[in-house]
Protein backbone atom coordinates (compact mmCIF):
# COMPACT_ATOMS: atom_id res chain seq x y z
CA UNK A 1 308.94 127.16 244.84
CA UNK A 2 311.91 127.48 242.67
CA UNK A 3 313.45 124.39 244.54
CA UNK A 4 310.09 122.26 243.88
CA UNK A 5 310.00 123.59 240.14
CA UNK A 6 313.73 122.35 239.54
CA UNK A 7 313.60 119.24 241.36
CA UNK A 8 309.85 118.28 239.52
CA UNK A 9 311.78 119.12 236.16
CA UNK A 10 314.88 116.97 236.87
CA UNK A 11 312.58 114.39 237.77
CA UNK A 12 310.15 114.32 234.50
CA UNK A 13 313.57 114.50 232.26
CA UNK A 14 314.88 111.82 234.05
CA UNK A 15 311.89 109.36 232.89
CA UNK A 16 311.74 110.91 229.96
CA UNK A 17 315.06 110.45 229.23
CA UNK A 18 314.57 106.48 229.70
CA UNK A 19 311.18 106.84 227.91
CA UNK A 20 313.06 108.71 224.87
CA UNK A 21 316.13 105.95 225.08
CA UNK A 22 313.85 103.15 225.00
CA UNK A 23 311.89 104.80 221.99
CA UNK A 24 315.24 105.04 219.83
CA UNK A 25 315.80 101.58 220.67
CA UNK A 26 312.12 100.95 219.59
CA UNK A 27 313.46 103.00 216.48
CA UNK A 28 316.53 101.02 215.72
CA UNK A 29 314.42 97.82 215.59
CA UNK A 30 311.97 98.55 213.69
CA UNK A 31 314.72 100.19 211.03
CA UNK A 32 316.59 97.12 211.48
CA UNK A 33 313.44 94.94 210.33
CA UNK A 34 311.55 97.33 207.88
CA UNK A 35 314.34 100.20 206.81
CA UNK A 36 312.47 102.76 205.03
CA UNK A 37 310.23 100.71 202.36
CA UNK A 38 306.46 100.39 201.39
CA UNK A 39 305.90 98.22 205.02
CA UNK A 40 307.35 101.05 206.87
CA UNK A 41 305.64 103.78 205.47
CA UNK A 42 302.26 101.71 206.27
CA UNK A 43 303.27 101.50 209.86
CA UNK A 44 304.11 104.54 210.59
CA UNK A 45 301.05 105.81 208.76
CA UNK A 46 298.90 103.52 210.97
CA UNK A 47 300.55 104.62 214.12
CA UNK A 48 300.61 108.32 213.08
CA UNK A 49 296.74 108.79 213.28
CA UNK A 50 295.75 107.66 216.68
CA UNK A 51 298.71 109.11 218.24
CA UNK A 52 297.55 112.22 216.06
CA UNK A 53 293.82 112.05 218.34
CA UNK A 54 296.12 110.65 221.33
CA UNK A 55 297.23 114.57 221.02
CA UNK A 56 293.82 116.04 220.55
CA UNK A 57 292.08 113.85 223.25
CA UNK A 58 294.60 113.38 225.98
CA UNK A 59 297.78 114.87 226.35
CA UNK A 60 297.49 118.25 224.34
CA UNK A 61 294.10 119.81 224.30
CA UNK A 62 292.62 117.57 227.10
CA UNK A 63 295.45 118.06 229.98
CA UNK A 64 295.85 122.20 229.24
CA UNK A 65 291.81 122.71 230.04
CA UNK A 66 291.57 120.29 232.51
CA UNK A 67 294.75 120.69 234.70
CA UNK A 68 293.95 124.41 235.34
CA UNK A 69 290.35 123.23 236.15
CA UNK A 70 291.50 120.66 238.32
CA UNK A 71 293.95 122.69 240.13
CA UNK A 72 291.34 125.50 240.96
CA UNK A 73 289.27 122.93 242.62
CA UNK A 74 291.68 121.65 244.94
CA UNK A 75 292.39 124.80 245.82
CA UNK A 76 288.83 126.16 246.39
CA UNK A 77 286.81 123.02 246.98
CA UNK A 78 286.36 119.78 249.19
CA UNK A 79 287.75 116.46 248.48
CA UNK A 80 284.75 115.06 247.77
CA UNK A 81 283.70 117.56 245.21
CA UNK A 82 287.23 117.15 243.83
CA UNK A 83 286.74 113.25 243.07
CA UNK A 84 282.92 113.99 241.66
CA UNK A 85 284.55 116.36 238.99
CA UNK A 86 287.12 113.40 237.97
CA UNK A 87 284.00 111.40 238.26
CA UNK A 88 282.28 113.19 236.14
CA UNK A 89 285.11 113.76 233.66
CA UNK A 90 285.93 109.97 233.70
CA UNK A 91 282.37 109.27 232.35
CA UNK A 92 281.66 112.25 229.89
CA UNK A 93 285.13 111.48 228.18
CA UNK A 94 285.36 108.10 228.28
CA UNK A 95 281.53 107.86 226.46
CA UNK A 96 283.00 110.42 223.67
CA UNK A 97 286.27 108.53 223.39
CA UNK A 98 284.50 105.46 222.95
CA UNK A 99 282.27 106.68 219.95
CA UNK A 100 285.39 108.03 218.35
CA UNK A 101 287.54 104.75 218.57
CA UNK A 102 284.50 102.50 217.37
CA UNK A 103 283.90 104.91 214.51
CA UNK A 104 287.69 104.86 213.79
CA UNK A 105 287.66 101.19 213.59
CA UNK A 106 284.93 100.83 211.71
CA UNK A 107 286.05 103.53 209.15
CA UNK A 108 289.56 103.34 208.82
CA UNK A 109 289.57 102.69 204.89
CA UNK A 110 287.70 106.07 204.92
CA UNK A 111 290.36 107.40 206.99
CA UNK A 112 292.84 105.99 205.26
CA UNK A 113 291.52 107.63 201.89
CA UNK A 114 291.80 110.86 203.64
CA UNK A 115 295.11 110.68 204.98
CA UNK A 116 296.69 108.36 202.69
CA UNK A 117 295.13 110.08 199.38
CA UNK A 118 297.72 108.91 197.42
CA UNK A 119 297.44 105.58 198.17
CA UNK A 120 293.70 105.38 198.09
CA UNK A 121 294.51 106.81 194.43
CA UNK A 122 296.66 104.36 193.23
CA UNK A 123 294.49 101.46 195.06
CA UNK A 124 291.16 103.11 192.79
CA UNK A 125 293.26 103.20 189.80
CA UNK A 126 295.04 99.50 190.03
CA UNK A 127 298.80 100.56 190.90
CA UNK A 128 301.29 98.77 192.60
CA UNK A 129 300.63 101.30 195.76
CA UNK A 130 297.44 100.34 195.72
CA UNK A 131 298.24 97.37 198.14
CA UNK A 132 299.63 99.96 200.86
CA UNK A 133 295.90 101.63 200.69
CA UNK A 134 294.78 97.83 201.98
CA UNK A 135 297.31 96.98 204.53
CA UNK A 136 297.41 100.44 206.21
CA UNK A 137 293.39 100.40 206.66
CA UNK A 138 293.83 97.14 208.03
CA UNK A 139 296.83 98.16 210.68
CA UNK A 140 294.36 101.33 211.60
CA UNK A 141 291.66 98.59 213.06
CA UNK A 142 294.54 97.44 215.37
CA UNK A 143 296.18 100.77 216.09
CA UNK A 144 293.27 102.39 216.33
CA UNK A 145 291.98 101.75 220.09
CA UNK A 146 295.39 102.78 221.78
CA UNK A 147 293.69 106.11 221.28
CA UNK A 148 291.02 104.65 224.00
CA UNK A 149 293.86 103.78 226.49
CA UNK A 150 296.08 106.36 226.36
CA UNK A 151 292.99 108.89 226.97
CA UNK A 152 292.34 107.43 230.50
CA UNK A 153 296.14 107.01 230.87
CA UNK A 154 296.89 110.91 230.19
CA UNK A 155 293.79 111.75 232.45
CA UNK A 156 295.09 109.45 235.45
CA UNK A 157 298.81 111.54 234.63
CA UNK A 158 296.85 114.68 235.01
CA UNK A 159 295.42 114.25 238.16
CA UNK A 160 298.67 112.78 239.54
CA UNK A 161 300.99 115.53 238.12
CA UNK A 162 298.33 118.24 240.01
CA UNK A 163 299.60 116.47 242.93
CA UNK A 164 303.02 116.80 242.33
CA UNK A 165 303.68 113.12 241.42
CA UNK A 166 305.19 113.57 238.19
CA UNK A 167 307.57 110.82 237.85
CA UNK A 168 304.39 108.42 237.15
CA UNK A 169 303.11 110.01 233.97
CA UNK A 170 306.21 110.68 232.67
CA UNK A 171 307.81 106.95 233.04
CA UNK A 172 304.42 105.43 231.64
CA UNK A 173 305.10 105.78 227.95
CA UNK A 174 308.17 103.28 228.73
CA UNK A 175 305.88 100.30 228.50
CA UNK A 176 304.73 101.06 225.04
CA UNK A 177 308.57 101.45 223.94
CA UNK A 178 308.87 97.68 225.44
CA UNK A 179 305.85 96.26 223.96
CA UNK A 180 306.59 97.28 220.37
CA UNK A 181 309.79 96.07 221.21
CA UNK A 182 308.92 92.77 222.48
CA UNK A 183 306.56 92.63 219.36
CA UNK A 184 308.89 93.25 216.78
CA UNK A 185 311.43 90.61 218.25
CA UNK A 186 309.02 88.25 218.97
CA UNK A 187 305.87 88.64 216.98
CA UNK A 188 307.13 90.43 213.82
CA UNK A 189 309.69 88.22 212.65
CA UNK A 190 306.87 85.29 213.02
CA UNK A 191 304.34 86.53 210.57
CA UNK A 192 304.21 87.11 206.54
CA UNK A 193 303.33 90.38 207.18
CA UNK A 194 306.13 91.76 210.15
CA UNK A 195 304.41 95.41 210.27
CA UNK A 196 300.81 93.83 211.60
CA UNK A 197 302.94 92.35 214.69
CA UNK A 198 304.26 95.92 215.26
CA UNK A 199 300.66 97.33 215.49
CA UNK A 200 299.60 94.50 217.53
CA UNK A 201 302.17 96.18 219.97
CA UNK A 202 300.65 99.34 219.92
CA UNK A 203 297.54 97.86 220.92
CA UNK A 204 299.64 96.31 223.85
CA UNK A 205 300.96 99.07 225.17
CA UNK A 206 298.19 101.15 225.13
CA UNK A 207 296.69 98.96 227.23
CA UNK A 208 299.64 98.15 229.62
CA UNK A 209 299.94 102.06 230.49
CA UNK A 210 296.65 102.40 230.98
CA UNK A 211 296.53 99.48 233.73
CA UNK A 212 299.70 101.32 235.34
CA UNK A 213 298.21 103.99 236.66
CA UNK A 214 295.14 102.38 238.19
CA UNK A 215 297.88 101.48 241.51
CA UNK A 216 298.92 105.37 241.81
CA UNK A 217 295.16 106.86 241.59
CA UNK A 218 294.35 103.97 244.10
CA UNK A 219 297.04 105.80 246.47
CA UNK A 220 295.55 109.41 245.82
CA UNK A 221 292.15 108.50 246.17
CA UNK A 222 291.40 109.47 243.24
CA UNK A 223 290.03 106.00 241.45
CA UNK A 224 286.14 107.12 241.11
CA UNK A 225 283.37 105.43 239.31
CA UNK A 226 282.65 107.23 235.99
CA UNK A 227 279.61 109.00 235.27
CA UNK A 228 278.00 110.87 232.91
CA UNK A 229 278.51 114.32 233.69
CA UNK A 230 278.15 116.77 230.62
CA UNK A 231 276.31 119.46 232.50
CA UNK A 232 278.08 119.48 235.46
CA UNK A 233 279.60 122.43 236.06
CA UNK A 234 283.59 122.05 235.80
CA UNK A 235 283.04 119.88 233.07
CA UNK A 236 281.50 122.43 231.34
CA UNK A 237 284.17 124.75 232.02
CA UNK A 238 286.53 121.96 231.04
CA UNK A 239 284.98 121.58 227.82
CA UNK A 240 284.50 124.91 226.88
CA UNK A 241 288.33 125.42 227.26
CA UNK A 242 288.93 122.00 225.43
CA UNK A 243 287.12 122.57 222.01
CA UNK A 244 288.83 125.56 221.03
CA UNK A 245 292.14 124.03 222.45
CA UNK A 246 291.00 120.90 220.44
CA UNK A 247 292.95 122.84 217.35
CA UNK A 248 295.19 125.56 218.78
CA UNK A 249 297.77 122.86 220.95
CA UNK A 250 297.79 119.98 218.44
CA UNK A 251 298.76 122.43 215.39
CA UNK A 252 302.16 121.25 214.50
CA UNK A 253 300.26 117.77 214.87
CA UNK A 254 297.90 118.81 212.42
CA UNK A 255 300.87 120.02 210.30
CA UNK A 256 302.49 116.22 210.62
CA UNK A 257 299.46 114.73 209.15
CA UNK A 258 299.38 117.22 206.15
CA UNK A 259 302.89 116.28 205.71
CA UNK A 260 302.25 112.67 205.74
CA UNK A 261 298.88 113.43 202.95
CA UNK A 262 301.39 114.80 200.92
CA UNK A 263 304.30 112.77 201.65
CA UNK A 264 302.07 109.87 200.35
CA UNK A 265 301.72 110.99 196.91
CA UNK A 266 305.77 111.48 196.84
CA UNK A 267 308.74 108.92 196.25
CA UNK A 268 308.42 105.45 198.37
CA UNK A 269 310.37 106.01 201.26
CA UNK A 270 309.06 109.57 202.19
CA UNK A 271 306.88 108.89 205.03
CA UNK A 272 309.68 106.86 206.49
CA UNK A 273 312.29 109.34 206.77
CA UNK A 274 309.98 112.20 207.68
CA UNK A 275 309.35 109.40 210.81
CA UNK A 276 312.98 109.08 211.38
CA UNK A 277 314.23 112.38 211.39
CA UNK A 278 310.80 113.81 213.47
CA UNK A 279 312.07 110.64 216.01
CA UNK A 280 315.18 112.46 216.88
CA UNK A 281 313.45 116.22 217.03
CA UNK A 282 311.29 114.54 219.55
CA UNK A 283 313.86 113.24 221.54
CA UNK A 284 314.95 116.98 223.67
CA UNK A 285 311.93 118.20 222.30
CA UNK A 286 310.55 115.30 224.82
CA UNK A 287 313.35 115.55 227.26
CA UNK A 288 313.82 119.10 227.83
CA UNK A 289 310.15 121.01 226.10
CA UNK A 290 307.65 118.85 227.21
CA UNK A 291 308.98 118.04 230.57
CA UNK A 292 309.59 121.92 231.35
CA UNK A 293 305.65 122.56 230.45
CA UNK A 294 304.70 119.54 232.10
CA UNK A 295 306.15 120.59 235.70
CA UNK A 296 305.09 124.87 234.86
CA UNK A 297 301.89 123.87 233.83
CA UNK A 298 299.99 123.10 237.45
CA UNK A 299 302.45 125.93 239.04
CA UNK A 300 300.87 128.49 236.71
CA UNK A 301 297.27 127.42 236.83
CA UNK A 302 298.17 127.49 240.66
CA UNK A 303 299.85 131.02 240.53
CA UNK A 304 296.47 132.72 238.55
CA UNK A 305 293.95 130.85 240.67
CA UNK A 306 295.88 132.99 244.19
CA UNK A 307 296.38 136.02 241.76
CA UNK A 308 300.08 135.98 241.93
CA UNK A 309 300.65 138.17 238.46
CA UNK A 310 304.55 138.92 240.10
CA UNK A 311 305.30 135.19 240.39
CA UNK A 312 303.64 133.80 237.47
CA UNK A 313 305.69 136.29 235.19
CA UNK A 314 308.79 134.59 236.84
CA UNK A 315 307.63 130.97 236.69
CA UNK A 316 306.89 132.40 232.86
CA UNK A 317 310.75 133.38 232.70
CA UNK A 318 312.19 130.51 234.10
CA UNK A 319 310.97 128.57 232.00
CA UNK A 320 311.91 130.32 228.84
CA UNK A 321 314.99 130.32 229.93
CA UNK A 322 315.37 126.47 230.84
CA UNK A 323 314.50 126.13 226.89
CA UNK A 324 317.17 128.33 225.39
CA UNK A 325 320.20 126.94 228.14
CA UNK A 326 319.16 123.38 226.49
CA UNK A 327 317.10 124.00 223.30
CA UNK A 328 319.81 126.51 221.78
CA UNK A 329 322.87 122.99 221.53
CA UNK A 330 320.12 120.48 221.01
CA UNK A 331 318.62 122.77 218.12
CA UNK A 332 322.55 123.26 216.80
CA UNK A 333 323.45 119.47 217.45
CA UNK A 334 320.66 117.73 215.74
CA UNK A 335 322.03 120.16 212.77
CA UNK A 336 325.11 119.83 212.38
CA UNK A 337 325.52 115.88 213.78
CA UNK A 338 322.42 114.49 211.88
CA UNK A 339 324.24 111.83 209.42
CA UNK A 340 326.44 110.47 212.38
CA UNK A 341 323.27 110.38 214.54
CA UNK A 342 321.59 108.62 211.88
CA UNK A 343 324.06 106.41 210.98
CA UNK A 344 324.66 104.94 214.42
CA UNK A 345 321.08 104.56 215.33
CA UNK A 346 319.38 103.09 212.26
CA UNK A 347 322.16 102.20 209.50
CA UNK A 348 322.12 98.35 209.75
CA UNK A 349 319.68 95.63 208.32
CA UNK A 350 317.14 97.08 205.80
CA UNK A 351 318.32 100.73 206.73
CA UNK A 352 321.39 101.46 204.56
CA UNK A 353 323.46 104.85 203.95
CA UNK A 354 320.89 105.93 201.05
CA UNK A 355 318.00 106.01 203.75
CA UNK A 356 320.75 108.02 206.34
CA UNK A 357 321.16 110.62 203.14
CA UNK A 358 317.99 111.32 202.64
CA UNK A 359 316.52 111.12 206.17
CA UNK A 360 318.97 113.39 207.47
CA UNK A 361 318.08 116.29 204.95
CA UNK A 362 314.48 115.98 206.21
CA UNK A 363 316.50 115.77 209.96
CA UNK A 364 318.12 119.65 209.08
CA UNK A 365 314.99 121.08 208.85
CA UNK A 366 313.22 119.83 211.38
CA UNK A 367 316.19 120.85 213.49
CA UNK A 368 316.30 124.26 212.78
CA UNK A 369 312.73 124.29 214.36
CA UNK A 370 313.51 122.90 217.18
CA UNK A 371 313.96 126.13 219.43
CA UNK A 372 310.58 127.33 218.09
CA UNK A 373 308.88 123.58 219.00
CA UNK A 374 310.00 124.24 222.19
CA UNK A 375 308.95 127.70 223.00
CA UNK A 376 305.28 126.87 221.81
CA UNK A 377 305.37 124.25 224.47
CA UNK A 378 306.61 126.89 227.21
CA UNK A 379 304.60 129.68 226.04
CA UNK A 380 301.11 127.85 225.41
CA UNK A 381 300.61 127.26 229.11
CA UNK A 382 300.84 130.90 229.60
CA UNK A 383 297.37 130.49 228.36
CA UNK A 384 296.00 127.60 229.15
CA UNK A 385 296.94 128.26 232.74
CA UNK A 386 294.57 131.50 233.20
CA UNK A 387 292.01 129.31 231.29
CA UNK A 388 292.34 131.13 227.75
CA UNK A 389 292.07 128.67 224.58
CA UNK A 390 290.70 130.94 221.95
CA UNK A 391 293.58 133.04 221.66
CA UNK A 392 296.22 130.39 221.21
CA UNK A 393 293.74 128.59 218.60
CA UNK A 394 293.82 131.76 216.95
CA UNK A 395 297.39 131.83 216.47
CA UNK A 396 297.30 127.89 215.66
CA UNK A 397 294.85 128.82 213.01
CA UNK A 398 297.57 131.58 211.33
CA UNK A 399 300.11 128.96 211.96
CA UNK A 400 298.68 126.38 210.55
CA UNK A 401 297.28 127.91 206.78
CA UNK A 402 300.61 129.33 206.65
CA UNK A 403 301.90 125.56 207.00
CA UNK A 404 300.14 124.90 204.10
CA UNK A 405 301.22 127.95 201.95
CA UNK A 406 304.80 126.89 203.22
CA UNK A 407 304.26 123.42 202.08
CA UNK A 408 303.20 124.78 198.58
CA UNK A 409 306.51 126.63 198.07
CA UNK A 410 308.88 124.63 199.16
CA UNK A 411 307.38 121.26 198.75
CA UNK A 412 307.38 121.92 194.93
CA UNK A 413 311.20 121.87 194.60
CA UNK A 414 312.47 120.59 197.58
CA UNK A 415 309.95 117.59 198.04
CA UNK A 416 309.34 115.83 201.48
CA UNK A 417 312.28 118.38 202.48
CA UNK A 418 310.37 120.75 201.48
CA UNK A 419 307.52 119.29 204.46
CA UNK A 420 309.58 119.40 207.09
CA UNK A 421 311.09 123.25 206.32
CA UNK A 422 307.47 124.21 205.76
CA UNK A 423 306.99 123.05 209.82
CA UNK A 424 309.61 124.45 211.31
CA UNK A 425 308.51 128.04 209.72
CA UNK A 426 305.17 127.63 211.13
CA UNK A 427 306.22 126.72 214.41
CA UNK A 428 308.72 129.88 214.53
CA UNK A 429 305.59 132.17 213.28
CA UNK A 430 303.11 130.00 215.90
CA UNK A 431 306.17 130.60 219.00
CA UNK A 432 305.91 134.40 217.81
CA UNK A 433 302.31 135.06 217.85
CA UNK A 434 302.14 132.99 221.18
CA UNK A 435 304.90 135.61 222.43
CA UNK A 436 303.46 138.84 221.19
CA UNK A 437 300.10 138.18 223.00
CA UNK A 438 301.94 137.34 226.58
CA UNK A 439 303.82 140.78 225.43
CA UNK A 440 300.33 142.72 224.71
CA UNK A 441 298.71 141.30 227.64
CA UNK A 442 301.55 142.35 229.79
CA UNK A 443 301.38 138.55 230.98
CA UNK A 444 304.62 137.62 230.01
CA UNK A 445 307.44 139.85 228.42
CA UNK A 446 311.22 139.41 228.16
CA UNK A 447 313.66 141.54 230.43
CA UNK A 448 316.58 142.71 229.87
CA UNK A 449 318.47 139.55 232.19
CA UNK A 450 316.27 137.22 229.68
CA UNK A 451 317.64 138.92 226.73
CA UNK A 452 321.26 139.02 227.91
CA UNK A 453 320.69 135.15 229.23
CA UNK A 454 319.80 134.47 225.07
CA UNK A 455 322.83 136.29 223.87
CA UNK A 456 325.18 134.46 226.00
CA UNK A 457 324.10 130.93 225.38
CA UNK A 458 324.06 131.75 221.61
CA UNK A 459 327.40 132.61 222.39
CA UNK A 460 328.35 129.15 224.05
CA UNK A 461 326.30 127.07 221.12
CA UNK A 462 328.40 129.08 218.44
CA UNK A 463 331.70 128.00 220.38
CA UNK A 464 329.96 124.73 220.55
CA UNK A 465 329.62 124.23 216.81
CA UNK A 466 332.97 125.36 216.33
CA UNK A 467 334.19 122.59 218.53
CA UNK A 468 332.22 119.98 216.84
CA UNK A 469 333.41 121.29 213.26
CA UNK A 470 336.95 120.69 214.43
CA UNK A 471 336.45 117.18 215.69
CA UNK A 472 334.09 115.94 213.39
CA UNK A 473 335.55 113.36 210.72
CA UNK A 474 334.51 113.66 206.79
CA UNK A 475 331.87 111.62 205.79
CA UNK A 476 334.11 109.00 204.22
CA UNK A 477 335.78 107.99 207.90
CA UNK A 478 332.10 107.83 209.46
CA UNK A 479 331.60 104.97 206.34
CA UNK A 480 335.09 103.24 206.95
CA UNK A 481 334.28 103.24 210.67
CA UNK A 482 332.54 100.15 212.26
CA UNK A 483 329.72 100.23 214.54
CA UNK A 484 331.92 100.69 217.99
CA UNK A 485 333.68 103.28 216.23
CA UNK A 486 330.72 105.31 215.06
CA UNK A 487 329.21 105.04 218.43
CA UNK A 488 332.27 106.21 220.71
CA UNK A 489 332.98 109.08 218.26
CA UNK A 490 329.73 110.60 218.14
CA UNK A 491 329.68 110.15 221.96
CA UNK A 492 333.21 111.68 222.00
CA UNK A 493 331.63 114.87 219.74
CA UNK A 494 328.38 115.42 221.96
CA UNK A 495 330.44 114.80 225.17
CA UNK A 496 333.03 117.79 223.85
CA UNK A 497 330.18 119.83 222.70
CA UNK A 498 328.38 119.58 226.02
CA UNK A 499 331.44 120.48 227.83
CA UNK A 500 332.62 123.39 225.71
CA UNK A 501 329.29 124.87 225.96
CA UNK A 502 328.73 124.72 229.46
CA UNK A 503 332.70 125.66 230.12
CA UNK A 504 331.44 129.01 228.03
CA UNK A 505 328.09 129.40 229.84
CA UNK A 506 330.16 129.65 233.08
CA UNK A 507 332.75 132.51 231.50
CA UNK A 508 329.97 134.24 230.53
CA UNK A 509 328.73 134.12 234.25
CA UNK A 510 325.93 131.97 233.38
CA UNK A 511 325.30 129.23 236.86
CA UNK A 512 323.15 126.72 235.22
CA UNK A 513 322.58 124.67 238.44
CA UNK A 514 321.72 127.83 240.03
CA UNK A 515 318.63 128.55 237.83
CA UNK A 516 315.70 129.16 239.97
CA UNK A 517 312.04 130.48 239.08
CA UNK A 518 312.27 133.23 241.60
CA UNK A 519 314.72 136.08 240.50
């Protein structure tokens, strides 16, 4: 098992990893042709909602009810009843998808008033950010049905990844990094208006993932008809673990698109580098977070559907401690090396050293809840595996009013800094909660190796920082440098971080390629 868990895990990161690439490059494009103004603000805005629902509906709440489900009828039932629950999934979701997308198209200035409130403001009252109101209801019509494909495409990943063919779900979201790509090199720079070319390659890609994984269900067997199926029995279950799990997985989503309400009624510019900097959290929260829960997910569900409490515990454990051996340097890295990181990756074209500044204070505190990001994505399916959703919604419900009491203090004097600090506190609190119930429900509690494991890799990542301090150059030779020289020094840094800290792990008597889920 432990074997099948690493392997899985190696394999997800390793699509991810060219998934997460081809997003910076995305990234560095569109900085290149927008930087940080009034057209990238729109975009992002317009993007931010449907990937928001893309959360709700497919790969948050949607994949931790129905994966479980799923599971426990391949174990239990025959392949034919198997294929009439995706059946009926296929059908009941796909009619409620549908109303929701045509609804969103149809009222995206009304969504954009309630997101965008301080646009919709200044559009009522006849200010110059009244236009942004316009354009980013517009852009909403376009982005809006990706939410349609990517539902189908994270239910085809879901069935495959029960299977144990994760490699197909997780390279997937490369084809929307090449079609915004494509469309800001090709489309963008063609029209008055480059940011409506951008969207028009969100509508793209959504549609060339979704057509990817028709090939790979064909191979399982698994490509049904859709029906209507709301009274069917697992899709009862399925929704009944979905609606509460509707809120409690998506919180720090939820938390985003507060930020970006507030955001809106803040300085030009805000929106944009809350984008940027949240770009390079989700890079190892991508890599290393979401592939980890991605691979534990069907092992778990697998583990309480045979009543395995012994093994589940240590499927639990490895996979806190996958997050710490990575989370811990990624966490301190994105810290400490956010100018240079910013710098190398977006300062050029309409992105200058102004936007780096200010994006990479917004960068800092995102960073410091990166550890905590990460855990909730470990610790969640410690539910969601034995089929419980109203517990973590109640934590996501703490989580996310104190989000907004965080946003009140610190937003006030620190502005959209303010945002991001407010997030990371609420994931840490959200990670906690998640932890204490797994503790009270004797699920899930840390050991003493677990504990040790923690102390010594803080213990690496502090020698790790110290070797990064040392190296570093002052701001003024990262400005003086050219683009080659930027480049091979920060890949110097990471490349002597990476090795001090794993040169430490190992004097410590920490065997990272000897991590296994048994004990």
């Amino acid at each position: 098992m432990s074997k099948k868990l690493m392997k899985s895990g190696i394999i997800v990161s390793a699509m991810t990893l060219i998934s997460r690439v081809l997003g910076l490059v995305r990234d560095v494009v569109i900085a290149n042709l927008m930087g940080a103004g009034s057209s990238a603000d729109v975009f992002f805005f317009a993007n931010k909602i449907p990937n928001f629902l893309r959360r709700l509906f497919a790969e948050g709440a949607f994949a931790q009810a129905f994966v479980p489900v799923l599971t426990e009828y391949q174990e239990k039932n025959t392949r034919a009843e198997v294929n009439e629950l995706i059946a009926k999934v296929a059908g009941t979701l796909g009619v409620l998808v549908s109303i929701v997308t045509l609804v969103g198209v149809i009222a995206s200035p009304v969504l954009t008033a309630l997101f965008g409130g301080g646009w919709f403001l200044a559009w009522v009252n006849d200010e110059p950010n009244g236009e942004k109101f316009e354009l980013a209801s517009l852009m909403l019509k376009i982005t809006f049905p990706y939410l349609w494909f990517i539902t189908f495409t994270a239910l085809a990943g879901s069935i495959l990844n029960t299977r144990g063919r994760f490699a197909v779900s997780a390279f997937t979201p490369v084809f929307l990094n090449i079609a915004i790509i494509s469309a800001a090199i090709f489309l963008s720079p063609n029209m008055e208006q480059p940011e409506i070319g951008l969207a028009c390659g969100v509508f793209l890609g959504g549609l060339i993932q979704f057509l990817f994984q028709i090939p790979f269900l064909m191979q399982e067997k698994a490509l049904v008809k859709p029906s209507w199926g709301w009274n069917h029995p697992g899709v009862v279950k399925i929704r009944t673990l979905m609606i509460p799990a509707l809120f409690g997985v998506s919180v720090s989503q939820i938390n985003l698109l507060l930020d970006t309400f507030i955001a809106s009624f803040l300085v030009t510019g805000s929106i944009s580098w809350l984008y940027y900097s949240d770009r390079l959290l989700e890079f190892p929260l991508g890599l290393f977070g979401i592939a980890i829960a991605t691979v534990i997910l069907p092992a778990l569900s697998k583990r309480h559907v045979n009543a395995e409490s012994g093994e589940f515990a240590k499927t639990m454990d490895w996979g806190v401690k996958a997050i710490v051996l990575l989370g811990l340097p990624a966490m301190c890295g994105l810290i400490i090396l956010a100018k240079p990181m910013l710098m190398v990756l977006f300062m050029r074209g309409a992105f200058g050293y102004d936007d780096v500044e200010m994006a990479s204070y917004s960068l800092m505190a995102y960073g410091s809840g990166l550890l905590s990001f990460m855990m909730i994505k470990i610790l969640a399916p410690g539910y969601y595996s034995r089929q419980d959703t109203k517990t973590p919604v109640r934590y996501g419900i703490i989580a996310m009013v104190s989000n907004m009491v965080f946003n009140l203090i610190f937003a006030i004097p620190f502005g959209y800094v303010g945002l991001a600090i407010a997030t990371s506190m609420s994931a840490l609190l959200n990670a906690f909660l998640l932890y204490r119930g797994l503790h009270k429900a004797n699920v899930y509690r840390f050991n003493k190796g677990t504990l040790l494991f923690f102390a010594k890799a803080s213990v690496a990542a502090a020698v790790m920082v110290m070797v990064i301090f040392h190296f570093d150059p002052d701001i003024s030779q990262w400005l003086d440098f050219s683009f080659i020289e930027r480049s091979y020094t920060l890949a110097k840094l990471i490349v002597f971080a990476a090795v001090a800290y794993f040169i430490c792990l190992v004097l410590l008597g920490i065997r990272p390629w000897k991590m296994k889920a048994a004990a």
